[in-house]
PDB file of N, CA and C in Angstrom:
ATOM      1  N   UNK A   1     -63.066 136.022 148.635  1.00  0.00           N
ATOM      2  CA  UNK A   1     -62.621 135.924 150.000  1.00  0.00           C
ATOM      3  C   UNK A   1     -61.121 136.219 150.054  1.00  0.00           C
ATOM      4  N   UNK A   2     -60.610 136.844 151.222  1.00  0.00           N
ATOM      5  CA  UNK A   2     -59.195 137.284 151.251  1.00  0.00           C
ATOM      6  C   UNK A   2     -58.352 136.271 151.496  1.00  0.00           C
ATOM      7  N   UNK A   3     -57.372 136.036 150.596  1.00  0.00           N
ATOM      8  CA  UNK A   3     -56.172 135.314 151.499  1.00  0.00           C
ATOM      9  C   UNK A   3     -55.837 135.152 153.220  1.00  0.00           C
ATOM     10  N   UNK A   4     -55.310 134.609 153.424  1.00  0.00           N
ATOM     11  CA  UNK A   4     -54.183 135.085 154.648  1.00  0.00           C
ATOM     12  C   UNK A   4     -53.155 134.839 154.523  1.00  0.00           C
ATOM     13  N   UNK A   5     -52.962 136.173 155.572  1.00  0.00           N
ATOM     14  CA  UNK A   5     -51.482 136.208 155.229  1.00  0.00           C
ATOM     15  C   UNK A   5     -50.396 135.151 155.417  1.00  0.00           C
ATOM     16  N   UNK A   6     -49.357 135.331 154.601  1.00  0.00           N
ATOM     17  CA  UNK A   6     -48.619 134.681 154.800  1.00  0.00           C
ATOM     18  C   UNK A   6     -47.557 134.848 156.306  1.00  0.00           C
ATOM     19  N   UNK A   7     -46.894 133.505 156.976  1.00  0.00           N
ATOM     20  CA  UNK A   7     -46.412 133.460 158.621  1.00  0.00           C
ATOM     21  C   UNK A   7     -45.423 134.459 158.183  1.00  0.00           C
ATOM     22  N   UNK A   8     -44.896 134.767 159.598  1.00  0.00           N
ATOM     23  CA  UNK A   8     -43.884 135.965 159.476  1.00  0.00           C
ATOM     24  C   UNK A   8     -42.721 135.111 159.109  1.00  0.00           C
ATOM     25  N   UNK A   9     -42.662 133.840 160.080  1.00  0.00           N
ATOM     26  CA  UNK A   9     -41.212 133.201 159.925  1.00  0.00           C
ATOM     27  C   UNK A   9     -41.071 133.130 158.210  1.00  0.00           C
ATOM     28  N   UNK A  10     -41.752 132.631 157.776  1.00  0.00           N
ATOM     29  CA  UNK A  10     -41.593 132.268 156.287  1.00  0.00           C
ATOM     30  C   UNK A  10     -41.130 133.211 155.708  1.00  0.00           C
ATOM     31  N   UNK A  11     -41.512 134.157 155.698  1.00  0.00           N
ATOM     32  CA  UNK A  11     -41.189 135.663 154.884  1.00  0.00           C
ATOM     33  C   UNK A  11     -40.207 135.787 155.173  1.00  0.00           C
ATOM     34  N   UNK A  12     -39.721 135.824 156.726  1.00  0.00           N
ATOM     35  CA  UNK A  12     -38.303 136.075 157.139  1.00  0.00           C
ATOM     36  C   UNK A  12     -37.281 135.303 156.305  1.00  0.00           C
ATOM     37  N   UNK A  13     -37.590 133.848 156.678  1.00  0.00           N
ATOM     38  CA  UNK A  13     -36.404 132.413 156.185  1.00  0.00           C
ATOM     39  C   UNK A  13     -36.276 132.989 154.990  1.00  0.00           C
ATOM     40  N   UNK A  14     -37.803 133.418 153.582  1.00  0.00           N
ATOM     41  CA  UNK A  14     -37.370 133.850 152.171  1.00  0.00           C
ATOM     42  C   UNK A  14     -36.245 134.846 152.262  1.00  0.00           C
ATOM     43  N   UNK A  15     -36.822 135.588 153.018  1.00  0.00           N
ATOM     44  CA  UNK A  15     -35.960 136.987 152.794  1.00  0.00           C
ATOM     45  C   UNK A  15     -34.103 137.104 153.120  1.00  0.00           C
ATOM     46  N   UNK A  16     -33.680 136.470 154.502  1.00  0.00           N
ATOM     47  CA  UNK A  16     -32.901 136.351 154.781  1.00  0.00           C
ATOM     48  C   UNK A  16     -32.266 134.702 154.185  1.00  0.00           C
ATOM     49  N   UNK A  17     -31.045 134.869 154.589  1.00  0.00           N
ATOM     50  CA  UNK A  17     -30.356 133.687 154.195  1.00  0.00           C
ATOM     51  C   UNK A  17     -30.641 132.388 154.615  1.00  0.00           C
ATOM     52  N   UNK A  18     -30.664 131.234 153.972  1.00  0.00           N
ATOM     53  CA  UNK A  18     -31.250 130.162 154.647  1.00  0.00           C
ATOM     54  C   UNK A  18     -30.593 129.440 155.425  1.00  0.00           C
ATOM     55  N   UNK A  19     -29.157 129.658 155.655  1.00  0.00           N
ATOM     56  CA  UNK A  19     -28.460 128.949 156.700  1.00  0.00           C
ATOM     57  C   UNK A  19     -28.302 129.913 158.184  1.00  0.00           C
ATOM     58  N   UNK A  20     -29.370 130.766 158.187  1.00  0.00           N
ATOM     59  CA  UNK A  20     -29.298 131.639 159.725  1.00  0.00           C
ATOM     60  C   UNK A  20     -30.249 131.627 160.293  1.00  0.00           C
ATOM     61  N   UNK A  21     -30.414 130.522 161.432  1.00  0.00           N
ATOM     62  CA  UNK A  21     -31.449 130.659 162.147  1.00  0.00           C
ATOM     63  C   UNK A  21     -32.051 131.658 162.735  1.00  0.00           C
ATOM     64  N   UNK A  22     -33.513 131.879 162.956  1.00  0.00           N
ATOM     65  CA  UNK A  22     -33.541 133.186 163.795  1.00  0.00           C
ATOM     66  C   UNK A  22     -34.211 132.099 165.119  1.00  0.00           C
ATOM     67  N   UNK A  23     -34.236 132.831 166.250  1.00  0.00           N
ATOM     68  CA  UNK A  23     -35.339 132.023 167.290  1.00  0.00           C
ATOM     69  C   UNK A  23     -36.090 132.820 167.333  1.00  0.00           C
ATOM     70  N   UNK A  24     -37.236 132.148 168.438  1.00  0.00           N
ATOM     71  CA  UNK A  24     -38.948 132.607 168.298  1.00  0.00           C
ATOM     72  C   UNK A  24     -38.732 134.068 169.190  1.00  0.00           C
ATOM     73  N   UNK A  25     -37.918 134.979 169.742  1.00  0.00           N
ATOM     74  CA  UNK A  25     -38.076 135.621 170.410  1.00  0.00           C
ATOM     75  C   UNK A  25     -37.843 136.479 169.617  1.00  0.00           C
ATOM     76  N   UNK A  26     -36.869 136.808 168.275  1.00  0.00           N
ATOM     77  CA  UNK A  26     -36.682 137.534 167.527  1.00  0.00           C
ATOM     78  C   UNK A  26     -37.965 137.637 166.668  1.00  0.00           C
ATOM     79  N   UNK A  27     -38.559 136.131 166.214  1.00  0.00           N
ATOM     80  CA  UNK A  27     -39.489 136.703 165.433  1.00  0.00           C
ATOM     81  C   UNK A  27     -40.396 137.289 166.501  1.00  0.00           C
ATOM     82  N   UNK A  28     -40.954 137.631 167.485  1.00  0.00           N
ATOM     83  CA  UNK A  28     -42.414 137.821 167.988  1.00  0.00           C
ATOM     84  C   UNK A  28     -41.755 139.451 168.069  1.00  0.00           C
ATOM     85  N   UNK A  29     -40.407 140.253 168.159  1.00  0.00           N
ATOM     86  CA  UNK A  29     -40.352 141.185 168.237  1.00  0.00           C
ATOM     87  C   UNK A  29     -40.267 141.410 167.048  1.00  0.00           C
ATOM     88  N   UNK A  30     -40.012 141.265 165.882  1.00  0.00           N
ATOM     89  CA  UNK A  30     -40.262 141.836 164.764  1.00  0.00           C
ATOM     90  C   UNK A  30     -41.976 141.681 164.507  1.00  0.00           C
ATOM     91  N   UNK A  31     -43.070 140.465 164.818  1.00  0.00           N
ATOM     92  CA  UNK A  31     -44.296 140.794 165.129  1.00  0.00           C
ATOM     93  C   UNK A  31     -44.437 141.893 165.748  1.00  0.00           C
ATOM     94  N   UNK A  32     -44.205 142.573 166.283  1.00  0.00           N
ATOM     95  CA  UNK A  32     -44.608 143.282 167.308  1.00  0.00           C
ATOM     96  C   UNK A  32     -44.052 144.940 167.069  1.00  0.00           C
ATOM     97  N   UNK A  33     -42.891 144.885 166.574  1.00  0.00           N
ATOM     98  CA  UNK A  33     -42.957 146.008 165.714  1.00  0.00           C
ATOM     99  C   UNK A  33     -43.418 146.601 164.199  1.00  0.00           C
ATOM    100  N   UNK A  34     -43.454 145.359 163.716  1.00  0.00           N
ATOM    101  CA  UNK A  34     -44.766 145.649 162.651  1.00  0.00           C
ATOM    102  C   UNK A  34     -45.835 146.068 162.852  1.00  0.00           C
ATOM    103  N   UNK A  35     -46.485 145.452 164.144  1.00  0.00           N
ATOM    104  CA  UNK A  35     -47.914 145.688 164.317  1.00  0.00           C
ATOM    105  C   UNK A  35     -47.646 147.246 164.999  1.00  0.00           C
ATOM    106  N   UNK A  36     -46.890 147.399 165.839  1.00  0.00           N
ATOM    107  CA  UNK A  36     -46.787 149.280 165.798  1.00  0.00           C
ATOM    108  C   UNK A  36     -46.543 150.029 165.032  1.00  0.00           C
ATOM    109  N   UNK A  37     -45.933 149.793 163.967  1.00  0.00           N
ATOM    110  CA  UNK A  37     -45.711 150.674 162.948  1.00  0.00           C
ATOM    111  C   UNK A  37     -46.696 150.382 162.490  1.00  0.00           C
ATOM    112  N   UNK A  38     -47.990 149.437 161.941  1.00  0.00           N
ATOM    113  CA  UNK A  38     -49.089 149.328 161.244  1.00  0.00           C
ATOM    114  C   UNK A  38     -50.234 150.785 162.024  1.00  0.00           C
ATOM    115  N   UNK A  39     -50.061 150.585 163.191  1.00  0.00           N
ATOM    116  CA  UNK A  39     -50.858 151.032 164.188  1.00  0.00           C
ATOM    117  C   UNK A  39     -50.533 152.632 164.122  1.00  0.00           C
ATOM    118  N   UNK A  40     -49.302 153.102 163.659  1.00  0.00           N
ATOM    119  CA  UNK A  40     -49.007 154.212 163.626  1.00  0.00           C
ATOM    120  C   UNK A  40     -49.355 155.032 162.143  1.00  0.00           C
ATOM    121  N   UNK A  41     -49.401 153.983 161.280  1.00  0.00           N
ATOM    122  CA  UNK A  41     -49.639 154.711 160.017  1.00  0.00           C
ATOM    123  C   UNK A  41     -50.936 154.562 159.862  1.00  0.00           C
ATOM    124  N   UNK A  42     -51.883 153.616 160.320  1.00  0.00           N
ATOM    125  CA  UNK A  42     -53.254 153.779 160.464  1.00  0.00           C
ATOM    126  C   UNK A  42     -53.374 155.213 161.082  1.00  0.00           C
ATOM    127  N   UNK A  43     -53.129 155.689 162.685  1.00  0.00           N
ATOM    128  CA  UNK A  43     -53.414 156.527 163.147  1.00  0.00           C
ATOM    129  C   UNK A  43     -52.696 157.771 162.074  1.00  0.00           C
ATOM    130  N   UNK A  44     -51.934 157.768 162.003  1.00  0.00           N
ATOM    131  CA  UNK A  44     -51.662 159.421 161.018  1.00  0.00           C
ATOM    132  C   UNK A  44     -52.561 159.140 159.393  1.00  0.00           C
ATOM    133  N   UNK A  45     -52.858 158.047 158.843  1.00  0.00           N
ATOM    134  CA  UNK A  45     -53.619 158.333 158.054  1.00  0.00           C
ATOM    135  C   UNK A  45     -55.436 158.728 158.153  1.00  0.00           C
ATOM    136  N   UNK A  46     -55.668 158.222 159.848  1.00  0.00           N
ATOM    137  CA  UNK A  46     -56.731 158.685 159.785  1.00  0.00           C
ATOM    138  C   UNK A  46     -56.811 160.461 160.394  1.00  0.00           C
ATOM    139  N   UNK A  47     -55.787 160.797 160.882  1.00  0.00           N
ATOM    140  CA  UNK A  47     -55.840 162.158 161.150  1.00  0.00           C
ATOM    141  C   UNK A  47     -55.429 163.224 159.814  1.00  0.00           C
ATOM    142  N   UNK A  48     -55.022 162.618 158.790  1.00  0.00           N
ATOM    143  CA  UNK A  48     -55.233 162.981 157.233  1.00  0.00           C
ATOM    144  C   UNK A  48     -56.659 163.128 156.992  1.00  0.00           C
ATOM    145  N   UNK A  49     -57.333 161.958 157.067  1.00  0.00           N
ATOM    146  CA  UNK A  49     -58.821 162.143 156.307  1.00  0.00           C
ATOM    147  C   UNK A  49     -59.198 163.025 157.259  1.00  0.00           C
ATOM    148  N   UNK A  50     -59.099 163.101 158.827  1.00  0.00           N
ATOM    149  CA  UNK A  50     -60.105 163.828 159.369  1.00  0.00           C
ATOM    150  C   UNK A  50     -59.464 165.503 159.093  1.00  0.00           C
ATOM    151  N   UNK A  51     -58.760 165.698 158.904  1.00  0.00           N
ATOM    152  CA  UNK A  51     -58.256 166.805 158.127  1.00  0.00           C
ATOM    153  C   UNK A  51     -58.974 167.482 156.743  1.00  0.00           C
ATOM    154  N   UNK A  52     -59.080 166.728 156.196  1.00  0.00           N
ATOM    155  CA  UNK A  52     -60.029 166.566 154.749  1.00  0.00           C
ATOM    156  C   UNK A  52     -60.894 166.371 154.608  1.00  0.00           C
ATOM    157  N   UNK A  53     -62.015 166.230 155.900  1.00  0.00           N
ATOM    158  CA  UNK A  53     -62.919 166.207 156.384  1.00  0.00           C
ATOM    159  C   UNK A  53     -63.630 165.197 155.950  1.00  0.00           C
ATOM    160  N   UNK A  54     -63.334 163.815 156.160  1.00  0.00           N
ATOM    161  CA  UNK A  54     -63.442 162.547 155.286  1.00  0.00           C
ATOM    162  C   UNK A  54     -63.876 161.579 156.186  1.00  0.00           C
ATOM    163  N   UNK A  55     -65.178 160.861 156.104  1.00  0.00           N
ATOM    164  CA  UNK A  55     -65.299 160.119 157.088  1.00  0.00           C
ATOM    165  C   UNK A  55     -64.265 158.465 157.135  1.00  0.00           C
ATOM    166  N   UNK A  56     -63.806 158.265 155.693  1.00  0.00           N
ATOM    167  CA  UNK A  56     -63.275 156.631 156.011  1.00  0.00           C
ATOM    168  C   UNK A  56     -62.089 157.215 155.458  1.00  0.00           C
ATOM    169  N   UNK A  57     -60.872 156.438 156.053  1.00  0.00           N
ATOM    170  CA  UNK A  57     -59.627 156.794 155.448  1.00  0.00           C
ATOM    171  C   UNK A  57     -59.336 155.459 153.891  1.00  0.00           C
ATOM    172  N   UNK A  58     -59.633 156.470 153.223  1.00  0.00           N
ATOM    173  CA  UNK A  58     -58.875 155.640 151.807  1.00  0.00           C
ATOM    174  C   UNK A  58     -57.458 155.627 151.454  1.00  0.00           C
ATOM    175  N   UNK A  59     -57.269 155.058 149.768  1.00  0.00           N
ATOM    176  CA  UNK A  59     -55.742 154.512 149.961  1.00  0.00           C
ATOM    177  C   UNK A  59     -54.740 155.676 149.866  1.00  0.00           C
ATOM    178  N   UNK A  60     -55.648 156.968 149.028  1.00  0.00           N
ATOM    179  CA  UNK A  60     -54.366 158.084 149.118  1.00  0.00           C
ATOM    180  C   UNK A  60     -53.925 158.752 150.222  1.00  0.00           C
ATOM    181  N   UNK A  61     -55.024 158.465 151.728  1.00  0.00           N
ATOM    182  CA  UNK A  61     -54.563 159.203 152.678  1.00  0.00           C
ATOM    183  C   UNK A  61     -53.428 157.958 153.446  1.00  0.00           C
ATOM    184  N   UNK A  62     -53.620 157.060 153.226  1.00  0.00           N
ATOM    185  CA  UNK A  62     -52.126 155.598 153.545  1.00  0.00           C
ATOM    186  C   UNK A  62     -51.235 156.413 152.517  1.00  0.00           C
ATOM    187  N   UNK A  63     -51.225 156.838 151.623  1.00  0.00           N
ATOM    188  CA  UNK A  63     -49.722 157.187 150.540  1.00  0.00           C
ATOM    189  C   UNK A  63     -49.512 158.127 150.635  1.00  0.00           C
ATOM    190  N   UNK A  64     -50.111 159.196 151.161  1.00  0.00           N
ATOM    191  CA  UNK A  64     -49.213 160.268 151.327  1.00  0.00           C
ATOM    192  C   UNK A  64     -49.059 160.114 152.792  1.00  0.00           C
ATOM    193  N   UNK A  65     -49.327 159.452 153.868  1.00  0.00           N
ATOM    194  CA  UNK A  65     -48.465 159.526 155.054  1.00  0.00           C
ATOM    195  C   UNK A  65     -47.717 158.406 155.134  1.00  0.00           C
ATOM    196  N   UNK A  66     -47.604 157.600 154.448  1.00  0.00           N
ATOM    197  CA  UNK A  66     -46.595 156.445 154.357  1.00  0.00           C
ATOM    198  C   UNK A  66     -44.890 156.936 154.328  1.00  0.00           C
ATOM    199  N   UNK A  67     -44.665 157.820 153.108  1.00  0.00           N
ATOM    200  CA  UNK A  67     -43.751 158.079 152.981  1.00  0.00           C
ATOM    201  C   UNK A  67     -42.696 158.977 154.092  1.00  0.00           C
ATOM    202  N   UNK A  68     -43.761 159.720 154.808  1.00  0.00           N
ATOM    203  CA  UNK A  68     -43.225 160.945 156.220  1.00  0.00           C
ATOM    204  C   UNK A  68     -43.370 159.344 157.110  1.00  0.00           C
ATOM    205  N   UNK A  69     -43.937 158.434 157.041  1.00  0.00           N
ATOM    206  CA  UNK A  69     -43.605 157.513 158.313  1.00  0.00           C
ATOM    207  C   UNK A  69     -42.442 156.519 157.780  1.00  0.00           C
ATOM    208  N   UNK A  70     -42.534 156.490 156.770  1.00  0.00           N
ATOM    209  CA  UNK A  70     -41.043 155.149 156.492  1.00  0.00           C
ATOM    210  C   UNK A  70     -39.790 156.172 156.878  1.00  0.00           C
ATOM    211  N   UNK A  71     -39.696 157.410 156.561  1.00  0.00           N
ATOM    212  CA  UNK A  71     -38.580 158.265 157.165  1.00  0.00           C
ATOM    213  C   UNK A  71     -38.624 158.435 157.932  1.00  0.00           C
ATOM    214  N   UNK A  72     -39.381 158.262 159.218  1.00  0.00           N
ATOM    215  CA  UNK A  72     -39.188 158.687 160.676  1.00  0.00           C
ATOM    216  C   UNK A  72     -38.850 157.225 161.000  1.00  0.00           C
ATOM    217  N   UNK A  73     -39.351 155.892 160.279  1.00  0.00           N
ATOM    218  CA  UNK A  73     -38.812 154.875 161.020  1.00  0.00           C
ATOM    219  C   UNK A  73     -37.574 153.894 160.324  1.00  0.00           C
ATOM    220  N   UNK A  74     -36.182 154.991 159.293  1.00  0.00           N
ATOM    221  CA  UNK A  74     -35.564 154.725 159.409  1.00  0.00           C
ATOM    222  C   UNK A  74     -34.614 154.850 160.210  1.00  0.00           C
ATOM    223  N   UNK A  75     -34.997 156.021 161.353  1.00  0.00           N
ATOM    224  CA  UNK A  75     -33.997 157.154 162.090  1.00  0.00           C
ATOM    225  C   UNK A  75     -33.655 158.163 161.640  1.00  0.00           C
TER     226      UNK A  75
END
């Protein structure tokens, strides 16, 4: 059975420093742009497989469009 995931805040507090609060409005927009960028690399990886004429998108069609999407969403 799968885990779940771990909360966003948590990841955040690890990641960032522990004496900087964030509030809940910051985290739900970083929710929320995760889940579009999830939503975006789903969609270009499934227009990969359907390219390749593939009915389920597997993990090499996520890795080779991963990399053209982390560069478009550094700027």
């Amino acid at each position: 059975m799968m885990n779940k995931a771990p909360k966003l805040k948590s990841i955040i507090r690890t990641k960032a420093r522990s004496n900087i609060s964030i509030g809940p409005a910051s985290v739900a927009m970083i929710e929320l742009l995760t889940l579009l960028f999830l939503k975006s690399l789903a969609e270009e990886a499934r227009d990969s497989a359907f390219g390749e004429k593939s009915a389920t998108i597997r993990a090499h069609h996520v890795r080779a469009v991963s990399k053209k999407m982390l560069k478009k969403a550094r700027g």
